[in-house]
C-alpha atoms as a PDB file:
ATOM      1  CA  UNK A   1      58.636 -46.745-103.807  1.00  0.00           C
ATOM      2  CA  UNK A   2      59.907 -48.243-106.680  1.00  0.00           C
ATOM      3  CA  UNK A   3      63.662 -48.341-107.694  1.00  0.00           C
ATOM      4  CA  UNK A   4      64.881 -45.731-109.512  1.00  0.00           C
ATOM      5  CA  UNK A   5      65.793 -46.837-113.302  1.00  0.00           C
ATOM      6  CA  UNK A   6      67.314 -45.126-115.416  1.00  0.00           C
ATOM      7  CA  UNK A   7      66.039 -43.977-118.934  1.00  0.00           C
ATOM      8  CA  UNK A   8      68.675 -45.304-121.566  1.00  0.00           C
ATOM      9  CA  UNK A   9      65.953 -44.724-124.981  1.00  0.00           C
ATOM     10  CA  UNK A  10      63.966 -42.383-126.541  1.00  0.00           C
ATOM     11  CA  UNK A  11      61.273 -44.436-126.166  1.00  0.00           C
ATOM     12  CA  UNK A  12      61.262 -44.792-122.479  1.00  0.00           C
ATOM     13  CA  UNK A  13      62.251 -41.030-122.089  1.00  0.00           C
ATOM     14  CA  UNK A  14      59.190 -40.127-124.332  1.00  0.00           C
ATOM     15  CA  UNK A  15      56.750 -42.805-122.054  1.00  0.00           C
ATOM     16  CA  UNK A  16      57.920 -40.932-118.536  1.00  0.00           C
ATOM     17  CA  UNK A  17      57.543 -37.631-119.992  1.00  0.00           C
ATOM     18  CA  UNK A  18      53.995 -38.511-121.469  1.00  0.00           C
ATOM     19  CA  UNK A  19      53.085 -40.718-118.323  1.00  0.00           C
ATOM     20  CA  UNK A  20      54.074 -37.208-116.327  1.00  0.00           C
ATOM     21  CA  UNK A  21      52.124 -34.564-118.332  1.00  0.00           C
ATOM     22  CA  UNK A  22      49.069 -36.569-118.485  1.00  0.00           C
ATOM     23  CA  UNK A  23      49.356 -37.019-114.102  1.00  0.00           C
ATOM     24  CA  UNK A  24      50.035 -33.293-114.752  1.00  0.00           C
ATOM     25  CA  UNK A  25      46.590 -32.922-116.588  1.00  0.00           C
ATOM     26  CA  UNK A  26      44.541 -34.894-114.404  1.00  0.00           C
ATOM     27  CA  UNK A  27      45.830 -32.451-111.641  1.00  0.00           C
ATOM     28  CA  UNK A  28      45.038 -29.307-112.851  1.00  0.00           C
ATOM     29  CA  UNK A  29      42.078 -30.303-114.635  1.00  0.00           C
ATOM     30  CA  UNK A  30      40.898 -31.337-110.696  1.00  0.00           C
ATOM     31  CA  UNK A  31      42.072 -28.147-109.203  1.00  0.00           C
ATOM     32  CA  UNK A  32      40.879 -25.827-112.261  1.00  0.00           C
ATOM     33  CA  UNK A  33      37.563 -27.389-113.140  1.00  0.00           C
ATOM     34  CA  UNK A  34      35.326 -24.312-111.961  1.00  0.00           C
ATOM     35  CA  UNK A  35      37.292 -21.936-113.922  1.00  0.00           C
ATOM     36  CA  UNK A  36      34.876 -21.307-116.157  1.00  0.00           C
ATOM     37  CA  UNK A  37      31.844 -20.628-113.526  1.00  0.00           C
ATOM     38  CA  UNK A  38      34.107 -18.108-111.403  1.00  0.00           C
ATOM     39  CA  UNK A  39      34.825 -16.818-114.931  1.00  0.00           C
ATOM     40  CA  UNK A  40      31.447 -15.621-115.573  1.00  0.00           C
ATOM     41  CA  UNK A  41      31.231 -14.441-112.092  1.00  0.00           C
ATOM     42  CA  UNK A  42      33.900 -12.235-112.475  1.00  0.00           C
ATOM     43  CA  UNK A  43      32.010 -10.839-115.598  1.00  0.00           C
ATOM     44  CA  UNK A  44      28.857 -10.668-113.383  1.00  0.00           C
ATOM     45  CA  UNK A  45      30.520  -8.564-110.715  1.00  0.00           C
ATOM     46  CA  UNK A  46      32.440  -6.500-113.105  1.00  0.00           C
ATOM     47  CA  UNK A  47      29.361  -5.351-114.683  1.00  0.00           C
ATOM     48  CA  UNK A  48      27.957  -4.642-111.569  1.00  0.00           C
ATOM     49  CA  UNK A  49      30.676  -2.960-110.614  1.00  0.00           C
ATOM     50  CA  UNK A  50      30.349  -0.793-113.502  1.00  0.00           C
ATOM     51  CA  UNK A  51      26.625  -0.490-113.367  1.00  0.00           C
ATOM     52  CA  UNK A  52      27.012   0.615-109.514  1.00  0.00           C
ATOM     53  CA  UNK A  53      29.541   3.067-110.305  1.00  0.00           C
ATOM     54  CA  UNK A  54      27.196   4.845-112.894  1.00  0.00           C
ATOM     55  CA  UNK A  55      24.410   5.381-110.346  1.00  0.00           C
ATOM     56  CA  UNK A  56      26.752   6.892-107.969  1.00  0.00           C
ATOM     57  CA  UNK A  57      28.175   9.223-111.060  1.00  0.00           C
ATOM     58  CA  UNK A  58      24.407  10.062-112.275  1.00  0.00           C
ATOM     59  CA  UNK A  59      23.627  10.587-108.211  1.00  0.00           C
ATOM     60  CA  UNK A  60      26.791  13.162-107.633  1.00  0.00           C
ATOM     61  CA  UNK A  61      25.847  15.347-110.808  1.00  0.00           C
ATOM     62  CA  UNK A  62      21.797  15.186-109.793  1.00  0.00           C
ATOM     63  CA  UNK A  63      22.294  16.164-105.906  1.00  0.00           C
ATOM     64  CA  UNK A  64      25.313  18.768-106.573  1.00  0.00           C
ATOM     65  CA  UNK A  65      23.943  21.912-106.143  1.00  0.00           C
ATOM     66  CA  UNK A  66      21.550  20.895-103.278  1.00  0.00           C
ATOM     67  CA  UNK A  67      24.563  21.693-100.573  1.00  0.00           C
ATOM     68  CA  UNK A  68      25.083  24.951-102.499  1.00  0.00           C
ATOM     69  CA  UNK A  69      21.305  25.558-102.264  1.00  0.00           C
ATOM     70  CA  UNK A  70      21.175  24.427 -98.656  1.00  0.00           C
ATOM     71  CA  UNK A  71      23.772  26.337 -97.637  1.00  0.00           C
ATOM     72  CA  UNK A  72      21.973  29.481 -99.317  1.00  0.00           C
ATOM     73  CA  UNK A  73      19.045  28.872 -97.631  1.00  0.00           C
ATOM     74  CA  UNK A  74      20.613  28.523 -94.146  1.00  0.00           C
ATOM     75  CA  UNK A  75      22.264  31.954 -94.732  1.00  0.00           C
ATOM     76  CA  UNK A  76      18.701  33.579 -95.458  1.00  0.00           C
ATOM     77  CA  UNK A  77      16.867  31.955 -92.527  1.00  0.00           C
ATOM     78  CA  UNK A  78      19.430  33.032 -90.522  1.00  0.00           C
ATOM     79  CA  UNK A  79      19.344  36.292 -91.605  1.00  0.00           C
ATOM     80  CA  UNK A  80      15.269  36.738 -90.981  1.00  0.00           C
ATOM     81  CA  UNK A  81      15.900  35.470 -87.477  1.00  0.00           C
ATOM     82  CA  UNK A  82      18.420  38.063 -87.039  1.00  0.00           C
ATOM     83  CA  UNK A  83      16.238  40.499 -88.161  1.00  0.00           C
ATOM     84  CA  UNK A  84      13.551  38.965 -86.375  1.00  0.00           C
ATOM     85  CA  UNK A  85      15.403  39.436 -83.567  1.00  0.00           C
ATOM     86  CA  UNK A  86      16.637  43.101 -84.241  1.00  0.00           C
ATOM     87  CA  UNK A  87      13.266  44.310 -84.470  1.00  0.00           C
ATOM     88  CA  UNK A  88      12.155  42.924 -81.553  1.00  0.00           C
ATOM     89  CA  UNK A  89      14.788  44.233 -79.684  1.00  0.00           C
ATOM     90  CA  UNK A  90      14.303  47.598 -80.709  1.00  0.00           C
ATOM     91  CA  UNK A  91      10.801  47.800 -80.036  1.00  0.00           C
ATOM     92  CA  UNK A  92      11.778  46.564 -76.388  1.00  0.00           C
ATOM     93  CA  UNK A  93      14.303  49.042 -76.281  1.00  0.00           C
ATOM     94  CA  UNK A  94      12.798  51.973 -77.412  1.00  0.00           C
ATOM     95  CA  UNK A  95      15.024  52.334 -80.623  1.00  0.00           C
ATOM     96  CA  UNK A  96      12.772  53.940 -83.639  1.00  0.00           C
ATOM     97  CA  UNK A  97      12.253  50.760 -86.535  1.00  0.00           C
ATOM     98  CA  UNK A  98      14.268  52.890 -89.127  1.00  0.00           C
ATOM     99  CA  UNK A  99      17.465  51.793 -86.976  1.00  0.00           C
ATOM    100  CA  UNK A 100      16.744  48.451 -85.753  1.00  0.00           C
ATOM    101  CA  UNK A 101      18.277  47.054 -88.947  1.00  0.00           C
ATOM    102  CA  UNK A 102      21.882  49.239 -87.591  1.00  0.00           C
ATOM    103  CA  UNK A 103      22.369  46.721 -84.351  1.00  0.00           C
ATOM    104  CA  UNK A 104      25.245  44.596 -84.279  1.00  0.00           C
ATOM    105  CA  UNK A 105      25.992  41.782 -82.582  1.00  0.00           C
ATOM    106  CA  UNK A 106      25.926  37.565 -83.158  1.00  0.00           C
ATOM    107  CA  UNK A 107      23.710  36.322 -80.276  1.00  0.00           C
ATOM    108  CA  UNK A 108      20.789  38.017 -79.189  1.00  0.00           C
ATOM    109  CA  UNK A 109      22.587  39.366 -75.882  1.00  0.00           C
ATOM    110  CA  UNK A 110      25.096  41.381 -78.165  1.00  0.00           C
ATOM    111  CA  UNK A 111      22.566  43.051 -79.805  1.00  0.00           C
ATOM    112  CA  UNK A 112      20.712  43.685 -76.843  1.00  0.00           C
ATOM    113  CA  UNK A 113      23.408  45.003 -75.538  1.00  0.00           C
ATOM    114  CA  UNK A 114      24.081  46.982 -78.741  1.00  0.00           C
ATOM    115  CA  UNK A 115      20.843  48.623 -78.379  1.00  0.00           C
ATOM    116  CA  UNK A 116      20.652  49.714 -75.228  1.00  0.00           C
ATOM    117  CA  UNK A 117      23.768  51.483 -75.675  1.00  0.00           C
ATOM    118  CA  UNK A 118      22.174  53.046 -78.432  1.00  0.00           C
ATOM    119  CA  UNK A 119      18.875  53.670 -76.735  1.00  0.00           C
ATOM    120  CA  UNK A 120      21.044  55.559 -73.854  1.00  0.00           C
ATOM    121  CA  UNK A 121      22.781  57.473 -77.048  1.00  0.00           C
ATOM    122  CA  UNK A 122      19.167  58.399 -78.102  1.00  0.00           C
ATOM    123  CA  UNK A 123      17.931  59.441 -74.617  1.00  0.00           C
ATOM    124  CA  UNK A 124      15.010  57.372 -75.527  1.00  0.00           C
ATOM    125  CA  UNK A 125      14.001  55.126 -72.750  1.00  0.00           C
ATOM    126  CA  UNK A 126      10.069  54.790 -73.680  1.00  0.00           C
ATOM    127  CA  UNK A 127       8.544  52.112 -74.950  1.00  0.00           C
ATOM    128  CA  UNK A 128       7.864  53.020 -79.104  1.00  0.00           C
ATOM    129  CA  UNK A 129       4.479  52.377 -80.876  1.00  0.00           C
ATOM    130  CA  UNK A 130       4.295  50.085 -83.488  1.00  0.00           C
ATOM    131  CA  UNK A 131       3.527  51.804 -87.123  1.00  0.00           C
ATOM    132  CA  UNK A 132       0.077  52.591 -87.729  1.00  0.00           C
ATOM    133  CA  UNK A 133      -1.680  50.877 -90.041  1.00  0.00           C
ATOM    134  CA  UNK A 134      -2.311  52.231 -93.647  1.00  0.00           C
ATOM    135  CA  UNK A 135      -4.796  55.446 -94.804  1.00  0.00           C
ATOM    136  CA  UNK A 136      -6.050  54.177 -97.614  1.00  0.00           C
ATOM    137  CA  UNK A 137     -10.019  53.908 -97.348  1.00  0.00           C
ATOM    138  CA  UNK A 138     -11.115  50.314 -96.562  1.00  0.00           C
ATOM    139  CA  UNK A 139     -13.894  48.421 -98.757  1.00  0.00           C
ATOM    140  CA  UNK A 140     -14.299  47.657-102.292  1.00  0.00           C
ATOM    141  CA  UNK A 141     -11.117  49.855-103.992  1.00  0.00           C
ATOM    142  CA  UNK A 142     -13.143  50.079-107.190  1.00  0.00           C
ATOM    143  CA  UNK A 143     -15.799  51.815-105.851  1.00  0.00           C
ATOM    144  CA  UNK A 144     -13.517  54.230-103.467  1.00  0.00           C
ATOM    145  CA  UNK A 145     -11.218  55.359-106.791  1.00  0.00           C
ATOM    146  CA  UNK A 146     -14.121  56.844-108.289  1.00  0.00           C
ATOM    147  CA  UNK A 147     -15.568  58.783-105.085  1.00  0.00           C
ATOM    148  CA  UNK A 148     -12.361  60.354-104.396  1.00  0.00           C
ATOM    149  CA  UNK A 149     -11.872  61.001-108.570  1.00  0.00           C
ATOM    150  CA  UNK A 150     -15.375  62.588-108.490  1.00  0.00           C
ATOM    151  CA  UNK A 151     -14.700  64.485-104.998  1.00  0.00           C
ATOM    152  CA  UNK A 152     -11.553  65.662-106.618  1.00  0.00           C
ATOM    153  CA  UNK A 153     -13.183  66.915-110.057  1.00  0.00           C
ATOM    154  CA  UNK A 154     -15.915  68.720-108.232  1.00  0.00           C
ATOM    155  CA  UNK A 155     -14.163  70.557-105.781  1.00  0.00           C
ATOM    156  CA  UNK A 156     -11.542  71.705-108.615  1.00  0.00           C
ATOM    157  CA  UNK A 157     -14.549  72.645-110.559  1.00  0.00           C
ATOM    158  CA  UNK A 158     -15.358  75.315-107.822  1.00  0.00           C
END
C-alpha cells in the first residue's frame, strides 16, 4: 500500500475523484453487463405471465357451469336408481306399483324395510303381477283406425 498523501489542490482532488468514479465504472459495468438480456427476459416472462393468466380466465368462464351441470345430473341418476330400486322392492314385496313411489328410506335396506311394514299394513303378502301390456290392436295402426271407424259406423247405423 502506498502512503497516504494528502490532497492540498483542486487539481489533485479533481484527479482522485475522477481516478475513483472511472474504477467505479469499470465495476459496475463488470457486474451489470447482462442487464439488458435479463431485461428482456423479464419482458418475456411477464408476457407469459399475462398470456398464462388469460387461458386460465377464458378456462374458468368456459368450464363454470359443468360442476353445476354435474352436480344436476348426479341428483337425477340418483334419483332413477332410487326409483329403480323402489319399484323393485315393491314388486318383491307385494306393494301395488301406484305406491312404490311412497317408500322412504336412503339405502335400499330402509326402504325394504319401509315396505314390508307397509306390505304387513296392506295384509298383502303375495307376490303382485306386473301390468299387462297395452289393448290397443297390434299391426299396421293405419289400417286398424279405419276397421274399428267402419265397425263403429255400421253398427250405429243399425
Amino acid at each position: 500500500m502506498a502512503e497516504f498523501t494528502p490532497i492540498t489542490t483542486q487539481e489533485e482532488f479533481n484527479a482522485a475523484i475522477g481516478e475513483r468514479l472511472k474504477r467505479e465504472r469499470e465495476t459496475l459495468g463488470k457486474k451489470y453487463a447482462d442487464y439488458d438480456e435479463l431485461k428482456a427476459k423479464v419482458s418475456d416472462y411477464e408476457q407469459q405471465i399475462a398470456t398464462l393468466n388469460q387461458t386460465i380466465t377464458d378456462s374458468t368462464k368456459k368450464y363454470a357451469g359443468y360442476d353445476k351441470t354435474m352436480a344436476d345430473l348426479q341428483a337425477k341418476v340418483k334419483g332413477y336408481e332410487t326409483a329403480s330400486v323402489k319399484t323393485r322392492i315393491a314388486r318383491e314385496t307385494g306393494i301395488p306399483y301406484e305406491l312404490a313411489e311412497r317408500l322412504s328410506g336412503e339405502t335400499e335396506e330402509d326402504i325394504r324395510k319401509d315396505a314390508e311394514t307397509l306390505s304387513r299394513v296392506l295384509g298383502r303378502q303375495k307376490q303382485q303381477t306386473a301390468p299387462l301390456r297395452s289393448t290397443e290392436p297390434a299391426g299396421n295402426g293405419k289400417r286398424e283406425a279405419l276397421r274399428a271407424l267402419t265397425a263403429e259406423l255400421t253398427s250405429k247405423g243399425d
